[in-house]
Protein backbone atom coordinates (compact mmCIF):
# COMPACT_ATOMS: atom_id res chain seq x y z
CA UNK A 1 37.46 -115.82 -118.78
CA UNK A 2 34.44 -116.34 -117.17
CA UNK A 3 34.27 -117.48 -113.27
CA UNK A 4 31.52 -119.70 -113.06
CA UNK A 5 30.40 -119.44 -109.33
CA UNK A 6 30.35 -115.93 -109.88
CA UNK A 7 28.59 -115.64 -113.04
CA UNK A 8 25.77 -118.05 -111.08
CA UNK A 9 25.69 -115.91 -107.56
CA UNK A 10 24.92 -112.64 -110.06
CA UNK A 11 22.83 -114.43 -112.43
CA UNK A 12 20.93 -115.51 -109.69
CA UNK A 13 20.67 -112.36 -107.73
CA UNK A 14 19.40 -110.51 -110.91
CA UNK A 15 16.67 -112.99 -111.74
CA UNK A 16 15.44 -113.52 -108.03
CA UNK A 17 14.21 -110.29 -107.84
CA UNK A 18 11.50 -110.97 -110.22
CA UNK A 19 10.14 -113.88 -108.08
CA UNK A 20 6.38 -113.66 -107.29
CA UNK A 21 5.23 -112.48 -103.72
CA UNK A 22 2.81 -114.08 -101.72
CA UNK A 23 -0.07 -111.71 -100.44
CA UNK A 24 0.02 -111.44 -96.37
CA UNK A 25 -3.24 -111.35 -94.47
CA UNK A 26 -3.60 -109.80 -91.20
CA UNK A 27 -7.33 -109.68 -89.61
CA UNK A 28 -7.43 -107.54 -86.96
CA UNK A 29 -11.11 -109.11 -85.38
CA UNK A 30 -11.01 -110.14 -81.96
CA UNK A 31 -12.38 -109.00 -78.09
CA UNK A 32 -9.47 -107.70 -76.83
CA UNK A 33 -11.46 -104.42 -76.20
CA UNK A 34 -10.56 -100.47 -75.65
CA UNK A 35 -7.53 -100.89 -74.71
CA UNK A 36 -6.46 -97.17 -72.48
CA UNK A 37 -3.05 -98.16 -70.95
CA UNK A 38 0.17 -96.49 -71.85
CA UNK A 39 0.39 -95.73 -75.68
CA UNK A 40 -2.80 -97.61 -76.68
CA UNK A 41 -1.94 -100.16 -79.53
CA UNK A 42 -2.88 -103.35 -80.51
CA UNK A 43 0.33 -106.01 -82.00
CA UNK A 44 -0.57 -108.17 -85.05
CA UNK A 45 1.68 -110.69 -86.74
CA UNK A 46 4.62 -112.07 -87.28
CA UNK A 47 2.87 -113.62 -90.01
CA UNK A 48 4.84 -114.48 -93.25
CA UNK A 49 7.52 -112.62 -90.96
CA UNK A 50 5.41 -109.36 -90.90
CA UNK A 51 4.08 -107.24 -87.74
CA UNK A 52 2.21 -104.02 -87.40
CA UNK A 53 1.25 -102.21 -84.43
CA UNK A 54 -1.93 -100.20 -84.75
CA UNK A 55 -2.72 -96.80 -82.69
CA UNK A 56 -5.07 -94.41 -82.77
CA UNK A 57 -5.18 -90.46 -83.04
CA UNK A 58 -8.12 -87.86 -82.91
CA UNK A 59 -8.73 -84.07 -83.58
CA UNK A 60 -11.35 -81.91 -83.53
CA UNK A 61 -12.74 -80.29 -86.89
CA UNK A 62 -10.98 -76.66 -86.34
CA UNK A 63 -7.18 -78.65 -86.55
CA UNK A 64 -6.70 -78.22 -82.82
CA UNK A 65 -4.11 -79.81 -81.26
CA UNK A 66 -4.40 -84.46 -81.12
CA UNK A 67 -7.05 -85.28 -78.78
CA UNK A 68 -5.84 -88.36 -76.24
CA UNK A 69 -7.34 -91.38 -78.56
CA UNK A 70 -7.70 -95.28 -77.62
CA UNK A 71 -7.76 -97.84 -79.91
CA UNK A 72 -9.78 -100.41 -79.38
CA UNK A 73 -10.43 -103.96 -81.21
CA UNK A 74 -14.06 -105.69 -81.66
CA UNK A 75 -15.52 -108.79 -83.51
CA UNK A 76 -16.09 -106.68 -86.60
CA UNK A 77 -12.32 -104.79 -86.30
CA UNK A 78 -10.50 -102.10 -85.01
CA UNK A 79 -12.20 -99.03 -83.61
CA UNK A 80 -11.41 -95.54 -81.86
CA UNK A 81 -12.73 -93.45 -78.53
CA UNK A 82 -11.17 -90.51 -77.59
CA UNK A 83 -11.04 -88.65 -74.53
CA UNK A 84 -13.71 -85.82 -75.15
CA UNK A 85 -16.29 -88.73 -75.53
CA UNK A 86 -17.86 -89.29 -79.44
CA UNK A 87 -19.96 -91.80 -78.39
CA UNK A 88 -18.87 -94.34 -80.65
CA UNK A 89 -16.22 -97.39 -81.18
CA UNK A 90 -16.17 -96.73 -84.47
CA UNK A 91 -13.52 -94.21 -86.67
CA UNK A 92 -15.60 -91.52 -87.64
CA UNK A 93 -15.41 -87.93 -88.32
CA UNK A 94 -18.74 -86.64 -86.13
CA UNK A 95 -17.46 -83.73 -84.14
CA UNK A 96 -13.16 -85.11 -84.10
CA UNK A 97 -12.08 -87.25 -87.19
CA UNK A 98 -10.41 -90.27 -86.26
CA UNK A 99 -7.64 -91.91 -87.43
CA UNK A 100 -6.08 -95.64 -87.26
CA UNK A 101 -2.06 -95.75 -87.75
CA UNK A 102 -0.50 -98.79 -88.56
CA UNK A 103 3.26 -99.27 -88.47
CA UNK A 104 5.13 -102.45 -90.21
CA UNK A 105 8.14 -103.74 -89.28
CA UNK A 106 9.14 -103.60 -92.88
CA UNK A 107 8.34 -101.55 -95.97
CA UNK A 108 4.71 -103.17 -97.62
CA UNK A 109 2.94 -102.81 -100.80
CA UNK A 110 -1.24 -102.67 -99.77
CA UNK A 111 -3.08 -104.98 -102.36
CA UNK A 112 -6.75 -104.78 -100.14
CA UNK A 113 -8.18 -103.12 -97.07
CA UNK A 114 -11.62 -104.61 -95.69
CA UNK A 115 -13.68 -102.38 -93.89
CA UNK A 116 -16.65 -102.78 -91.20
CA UNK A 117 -19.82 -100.76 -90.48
CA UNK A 118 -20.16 -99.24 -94.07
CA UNK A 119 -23.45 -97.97 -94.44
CA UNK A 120 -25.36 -98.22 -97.94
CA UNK A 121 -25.32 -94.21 -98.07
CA UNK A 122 -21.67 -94.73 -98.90
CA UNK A 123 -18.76 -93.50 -96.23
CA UNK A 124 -15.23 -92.70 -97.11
CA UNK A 125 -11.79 -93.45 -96.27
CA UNK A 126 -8.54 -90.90 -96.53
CA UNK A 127 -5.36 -92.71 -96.93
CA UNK A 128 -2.27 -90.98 -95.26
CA UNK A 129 1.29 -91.56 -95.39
CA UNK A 130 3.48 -91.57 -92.65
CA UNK A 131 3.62 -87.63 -92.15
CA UNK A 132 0.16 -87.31 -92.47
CA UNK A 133 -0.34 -86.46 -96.04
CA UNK A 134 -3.01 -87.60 -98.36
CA UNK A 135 -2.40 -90.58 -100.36
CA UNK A 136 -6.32 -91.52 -101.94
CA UNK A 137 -9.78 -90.51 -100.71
CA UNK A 138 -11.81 -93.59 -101.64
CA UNK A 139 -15.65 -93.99 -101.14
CA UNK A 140 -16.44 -97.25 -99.91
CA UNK A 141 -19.38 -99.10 -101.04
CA UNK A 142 -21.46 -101.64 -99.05
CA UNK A 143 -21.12 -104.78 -100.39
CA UNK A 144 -22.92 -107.26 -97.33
CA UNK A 145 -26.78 -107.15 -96.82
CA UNK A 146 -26.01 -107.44 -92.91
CA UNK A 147 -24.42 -106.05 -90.39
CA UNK A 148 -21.23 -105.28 -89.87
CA UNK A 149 -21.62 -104.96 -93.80
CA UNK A 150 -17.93 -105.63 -94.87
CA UNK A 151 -16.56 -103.61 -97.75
CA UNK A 152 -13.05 -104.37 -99.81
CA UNK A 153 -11.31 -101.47 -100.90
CA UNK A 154 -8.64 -102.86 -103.59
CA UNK A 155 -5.83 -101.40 -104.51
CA UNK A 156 -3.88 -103.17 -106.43
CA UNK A 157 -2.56 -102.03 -109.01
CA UNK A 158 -1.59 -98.55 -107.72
CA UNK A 159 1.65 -99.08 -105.77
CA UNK A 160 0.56 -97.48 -102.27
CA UNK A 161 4.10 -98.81 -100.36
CA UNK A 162 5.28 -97.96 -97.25
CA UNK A 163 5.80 -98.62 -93.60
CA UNK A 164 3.76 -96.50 -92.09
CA UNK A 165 -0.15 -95.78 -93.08
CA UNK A 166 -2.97 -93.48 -91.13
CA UNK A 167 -6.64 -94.71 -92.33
CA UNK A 168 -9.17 -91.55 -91.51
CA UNK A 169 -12.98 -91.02 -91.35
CA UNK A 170 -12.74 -87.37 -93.06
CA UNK A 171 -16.63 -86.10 -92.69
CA UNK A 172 -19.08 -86.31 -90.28
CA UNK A 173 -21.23 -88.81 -91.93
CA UNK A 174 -18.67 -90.87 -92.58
CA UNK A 175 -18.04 -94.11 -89.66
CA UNK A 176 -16.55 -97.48 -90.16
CA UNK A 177 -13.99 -100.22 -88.36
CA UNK A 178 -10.70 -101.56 -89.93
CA UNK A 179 -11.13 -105.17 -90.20
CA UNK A 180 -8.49 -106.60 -91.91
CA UNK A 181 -5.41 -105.91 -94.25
CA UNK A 182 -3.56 -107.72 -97.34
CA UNK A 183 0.65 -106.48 -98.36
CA UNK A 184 3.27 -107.91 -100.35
CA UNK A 185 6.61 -107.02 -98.94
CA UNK A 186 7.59 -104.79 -101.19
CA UNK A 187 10.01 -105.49 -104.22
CA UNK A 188 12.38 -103.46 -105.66
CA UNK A 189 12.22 -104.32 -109.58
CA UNK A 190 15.37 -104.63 -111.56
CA UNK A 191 16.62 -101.25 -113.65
CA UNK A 192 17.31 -101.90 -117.26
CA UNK A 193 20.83 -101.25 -116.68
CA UNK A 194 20.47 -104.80 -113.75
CA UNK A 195 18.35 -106.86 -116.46
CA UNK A 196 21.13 -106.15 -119.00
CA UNK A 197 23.59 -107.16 -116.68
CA UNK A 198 21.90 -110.10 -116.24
CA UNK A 199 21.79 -110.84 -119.67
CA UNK A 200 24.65 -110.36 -120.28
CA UNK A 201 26.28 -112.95 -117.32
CA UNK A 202 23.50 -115.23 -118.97
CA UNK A 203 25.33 -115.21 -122.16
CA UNK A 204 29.12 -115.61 -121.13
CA UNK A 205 27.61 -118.48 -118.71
CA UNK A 206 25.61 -120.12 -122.34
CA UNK A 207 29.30 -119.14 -123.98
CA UNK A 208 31.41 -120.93 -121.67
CA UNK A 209 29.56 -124.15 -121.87
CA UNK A 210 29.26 -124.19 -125.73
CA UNK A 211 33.30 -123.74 -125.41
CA UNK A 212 33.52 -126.48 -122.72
CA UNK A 213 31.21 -128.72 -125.37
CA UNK A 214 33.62 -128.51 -128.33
């Protein structure tokens, strides 16, 4: 015979992992500068009980061992400088491509990235995990008449999840700043073998009652 508590604790379980998830902004805007003490990173969050630290790396365009990068974070977003001098705040990839890491405290689903600085020319963005490797190269398109001229990358839809995520400036034309960020926490989705399960608790649960009823 069924036991009703626990046909409700599974039942539950099974059908709360279908609930909706609210999409978490973070902006990164502010004047809190290049920042060129200790590791260099800038702390966002908790908010909806999410953080990310964000850190900066450089190279030069023959692979060469990681420049020393700041970060640093502006009215119009997040920016690098590193040590050999490239003459801007901005990630690009004139002469040492830049890159922006940011590091959740949990695993994330990305939904939208806005960008700064995108000129009407058209720059692009690579998308690395969290060794480094390619996820998407995406060409951003202006979408402000004035400056910083924002641009939304969305990517929802295409399940880019993680904890860990490098944003890169991977030619030399290419410059923007990271402005801001929305996640999901990510979900795992029920297997077919946990929804049957769940119907299947459902049913004894409906059983039981019509039993109780008679």
């Amino acid at each position: 015979m069924w036991n009703r508590a626990a046909l409700f604790i599974c039942a539950a379980a099974v059908l709360g992992t279908g609930a909706a998830q609210a999409v978490t902004v973070i902006d990164f805007r502010g004047d809190g500068g290049l920042d060129t003490d200790g590791e260099s990173s800038y702390s966002f969050g908790p908010v909806d009980g999410i953080t990310v630290k964000a850190t900066a790396t450089s190279r030069d365009d023959t692979n060469d061992p990681q420049q020393t990068a700041w970060i640093g974070q502006y009215s119009a977003g997040l920016g690098v400088t590193n040590l050999a001098g490239d003459g801007s705040d901005q990630v690009d990839g004139s002469g040492w491509t830049d890159t922006i890491w940011l590091e959740f405290n949990k695993e994330v689903t990305i939904t939208h990235i806005l960008f700064s600085y995108v000129e009407d020319d058209g720059d692009d963005v690579w998308l690395l995990d969290a060794d480094g490797n390619e996820i998407g190269d995406y060409d951003l398109t202006q979408q402000s008449n004035n400056s910083p001229y924002y641009s939304w990358l969305n990517l929802s839809g295409e399940g880019v999840t993680g904890d860990t995520f490098g944003f890169n400036a991977p030619f030399r034309s290419d410059s923007w700043m990271l402005a801001e960020i929305k996640v999901e926490p990510h979900v795992i989705v029920p297997t077919p073998t946990a929804a049957l399960a769940g119907s299947i608790l459902l049913g004894g649960l409906a059983l039981r009652r019509r039993r109780r009823r008679a």
